[in-house]
C-alpha atoms as a PDB file:
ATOM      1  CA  UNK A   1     156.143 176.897 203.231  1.00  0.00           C
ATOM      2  CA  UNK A   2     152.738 175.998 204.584  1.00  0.00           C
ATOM      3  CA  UNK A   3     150.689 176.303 207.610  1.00  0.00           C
ATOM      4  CA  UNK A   4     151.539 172.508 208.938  1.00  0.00           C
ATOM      5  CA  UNK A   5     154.043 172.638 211.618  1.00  0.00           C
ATOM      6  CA  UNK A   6     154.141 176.412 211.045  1.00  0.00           C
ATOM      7  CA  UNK A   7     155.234 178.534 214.054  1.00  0.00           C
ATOM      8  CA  UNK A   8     152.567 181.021 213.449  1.00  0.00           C
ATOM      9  CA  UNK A   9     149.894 180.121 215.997  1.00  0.00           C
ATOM     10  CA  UNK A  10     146.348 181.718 215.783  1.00  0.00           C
ATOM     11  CA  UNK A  11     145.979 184.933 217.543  1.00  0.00           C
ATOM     12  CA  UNK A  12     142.907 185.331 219.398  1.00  0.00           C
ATOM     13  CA  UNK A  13     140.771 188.320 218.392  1.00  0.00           C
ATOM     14  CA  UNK A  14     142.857 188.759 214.498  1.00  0.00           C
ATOM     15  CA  UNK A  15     143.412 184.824 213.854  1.00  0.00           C
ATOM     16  CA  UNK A  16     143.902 185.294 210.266  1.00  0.00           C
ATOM     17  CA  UNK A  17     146.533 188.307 210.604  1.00  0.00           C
ATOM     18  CA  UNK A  18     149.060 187.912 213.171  1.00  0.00           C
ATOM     19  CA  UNK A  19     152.446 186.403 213.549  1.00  0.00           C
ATOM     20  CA  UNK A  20     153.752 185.355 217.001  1.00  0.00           C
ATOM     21  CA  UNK A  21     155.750 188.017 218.923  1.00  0.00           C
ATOM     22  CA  UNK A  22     158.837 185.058 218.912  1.00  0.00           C
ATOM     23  CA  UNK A  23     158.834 184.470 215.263  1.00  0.00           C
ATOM     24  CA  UNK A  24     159.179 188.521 214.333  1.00  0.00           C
ATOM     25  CA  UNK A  25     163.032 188.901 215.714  1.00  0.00           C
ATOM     26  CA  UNK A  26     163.858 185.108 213.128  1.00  0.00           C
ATOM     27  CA  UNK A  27     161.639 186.785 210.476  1.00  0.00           C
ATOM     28  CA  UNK A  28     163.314 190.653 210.903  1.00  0.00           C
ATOM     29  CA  UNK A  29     166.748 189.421 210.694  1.00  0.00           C
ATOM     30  CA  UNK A  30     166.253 187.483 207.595  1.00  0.00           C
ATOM     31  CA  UNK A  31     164.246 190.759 206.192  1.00  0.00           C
ATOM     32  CA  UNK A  32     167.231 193.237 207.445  1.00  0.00           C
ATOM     33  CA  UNK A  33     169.886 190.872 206.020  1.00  0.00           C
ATOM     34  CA  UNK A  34     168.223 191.050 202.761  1.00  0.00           C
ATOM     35  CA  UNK A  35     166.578 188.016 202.131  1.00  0.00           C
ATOM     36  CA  UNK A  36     162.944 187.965 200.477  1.00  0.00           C
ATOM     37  CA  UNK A  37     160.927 186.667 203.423  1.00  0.00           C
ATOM     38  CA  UNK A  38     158.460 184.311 202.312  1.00  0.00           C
ATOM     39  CA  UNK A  39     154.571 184.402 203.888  1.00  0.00           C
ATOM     40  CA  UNK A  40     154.025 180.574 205.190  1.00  0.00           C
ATOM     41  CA  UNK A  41     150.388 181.171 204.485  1.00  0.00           C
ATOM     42  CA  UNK A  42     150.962 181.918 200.814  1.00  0.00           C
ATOM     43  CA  UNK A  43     154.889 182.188 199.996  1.00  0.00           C
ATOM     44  CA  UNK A  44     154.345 185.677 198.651  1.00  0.00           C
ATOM     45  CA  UNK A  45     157.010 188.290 200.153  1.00  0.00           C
ATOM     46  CA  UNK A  46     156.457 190.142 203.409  1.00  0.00           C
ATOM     47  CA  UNK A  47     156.977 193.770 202.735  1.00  0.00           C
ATOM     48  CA  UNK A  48     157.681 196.591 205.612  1.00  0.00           C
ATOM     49  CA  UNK A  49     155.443 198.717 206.849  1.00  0.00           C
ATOM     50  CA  UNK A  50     156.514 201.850 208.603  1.00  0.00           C
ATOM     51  CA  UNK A  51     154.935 204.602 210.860  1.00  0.00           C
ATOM     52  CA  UNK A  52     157.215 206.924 211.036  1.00  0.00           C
ATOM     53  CA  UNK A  53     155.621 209.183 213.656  1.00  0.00           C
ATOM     54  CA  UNK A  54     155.743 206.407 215.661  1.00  0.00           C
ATOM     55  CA  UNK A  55     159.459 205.088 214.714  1.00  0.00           C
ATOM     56  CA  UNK A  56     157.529 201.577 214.656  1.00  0.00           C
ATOM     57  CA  UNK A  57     157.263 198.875 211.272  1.00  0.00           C
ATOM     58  CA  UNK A  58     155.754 195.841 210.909  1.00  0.00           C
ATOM     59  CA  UNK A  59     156.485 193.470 208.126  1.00  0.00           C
ATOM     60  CA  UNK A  60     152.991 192.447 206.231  1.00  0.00           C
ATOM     61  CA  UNK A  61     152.616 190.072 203.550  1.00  0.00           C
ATOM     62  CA  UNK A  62     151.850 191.681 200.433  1.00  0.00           C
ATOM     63  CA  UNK A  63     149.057 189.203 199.172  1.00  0.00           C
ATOM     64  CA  UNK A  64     147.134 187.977 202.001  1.00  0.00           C
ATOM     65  CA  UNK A  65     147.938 190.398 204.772  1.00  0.00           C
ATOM     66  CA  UNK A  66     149.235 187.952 207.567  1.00  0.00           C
ATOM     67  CA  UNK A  67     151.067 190.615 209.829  1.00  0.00           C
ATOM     68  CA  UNK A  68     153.686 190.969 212.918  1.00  0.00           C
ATOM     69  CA  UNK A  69     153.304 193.096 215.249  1.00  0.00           C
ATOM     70  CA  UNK A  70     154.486 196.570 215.574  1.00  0.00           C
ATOM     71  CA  UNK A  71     158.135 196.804 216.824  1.00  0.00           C
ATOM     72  CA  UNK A  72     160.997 199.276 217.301  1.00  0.00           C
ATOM     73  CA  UNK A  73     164.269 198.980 216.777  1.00  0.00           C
ATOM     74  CA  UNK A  74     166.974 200.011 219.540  1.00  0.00           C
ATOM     75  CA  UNK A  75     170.989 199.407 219.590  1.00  0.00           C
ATOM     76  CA  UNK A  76     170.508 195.767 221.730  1.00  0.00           C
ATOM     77  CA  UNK A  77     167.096 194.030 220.007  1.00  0.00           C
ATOM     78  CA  UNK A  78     163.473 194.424 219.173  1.00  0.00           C
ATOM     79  CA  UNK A  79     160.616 196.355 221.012  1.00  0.00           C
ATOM     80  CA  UNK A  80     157.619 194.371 220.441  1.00  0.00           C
ATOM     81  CA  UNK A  81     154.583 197.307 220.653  1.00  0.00           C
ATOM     82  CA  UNK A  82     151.883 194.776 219.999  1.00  0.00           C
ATOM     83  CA  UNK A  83     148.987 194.423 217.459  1.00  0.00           C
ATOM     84  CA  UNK A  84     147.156 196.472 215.437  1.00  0.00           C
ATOM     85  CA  UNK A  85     143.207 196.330 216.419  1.00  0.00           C
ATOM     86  CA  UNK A  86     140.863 195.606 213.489  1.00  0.00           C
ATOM     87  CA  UNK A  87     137.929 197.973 213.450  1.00  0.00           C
ATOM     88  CA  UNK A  88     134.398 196.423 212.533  1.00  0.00           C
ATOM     89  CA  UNK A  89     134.572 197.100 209.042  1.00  0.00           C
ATOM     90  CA  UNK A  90     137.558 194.765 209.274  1.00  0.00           C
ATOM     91  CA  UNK A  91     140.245 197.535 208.606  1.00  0.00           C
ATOM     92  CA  UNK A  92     142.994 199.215 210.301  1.00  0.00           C
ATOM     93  CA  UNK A  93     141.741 202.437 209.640  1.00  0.00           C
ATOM     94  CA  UNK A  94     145.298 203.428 208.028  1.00  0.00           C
ATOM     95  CA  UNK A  95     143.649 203.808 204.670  1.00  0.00           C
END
């Protein structure tokens, strides 16, 4: 996969790291069903990240970071809980 006629539009404010809200229920079905889920930035696997305080994951790709957002899971579909916000040293702060 590549970025040309990708459906992973640039996010303003975290361009490089986002996936669209609309791709993460195609992309989380293919995950939960078992499938490796290939990045279309880099076709390395996307890999789940949980916070479990929050009952909220997000799949990342494990080489070049491009990221959904944070969702929940419920009975009837996906809660989309939006973004994570980049602090100015460019991290997460969940290191």
């Amino acid at each position: 996969m590549t970025d040309e006629g990708s459906s992973f539009p640039d996010v303003e404010g975290n361009p490089a790291n986002t996936v669209s809200n609309d791709e993460v229920v195609r992309l989380w079905a293919r995950f939960r069903g078992g499938d490796v889920v290939p990045c279309p930035r880099d076709d390395s696997a996307f890999a789940l990240a949980v916070d479990g305080a929050a009952k909220s994951y997000r799949l990342v790709c494990t080489k070049c970071g491009l990221s959904s957002p944070w969702f929940g899971t419920t009975p009837t579909g996906l809660v989309l809980r939006g973004h994570s916000t980049l602090l100015e040293d460019g991290s997460d702060g969940s290191a």
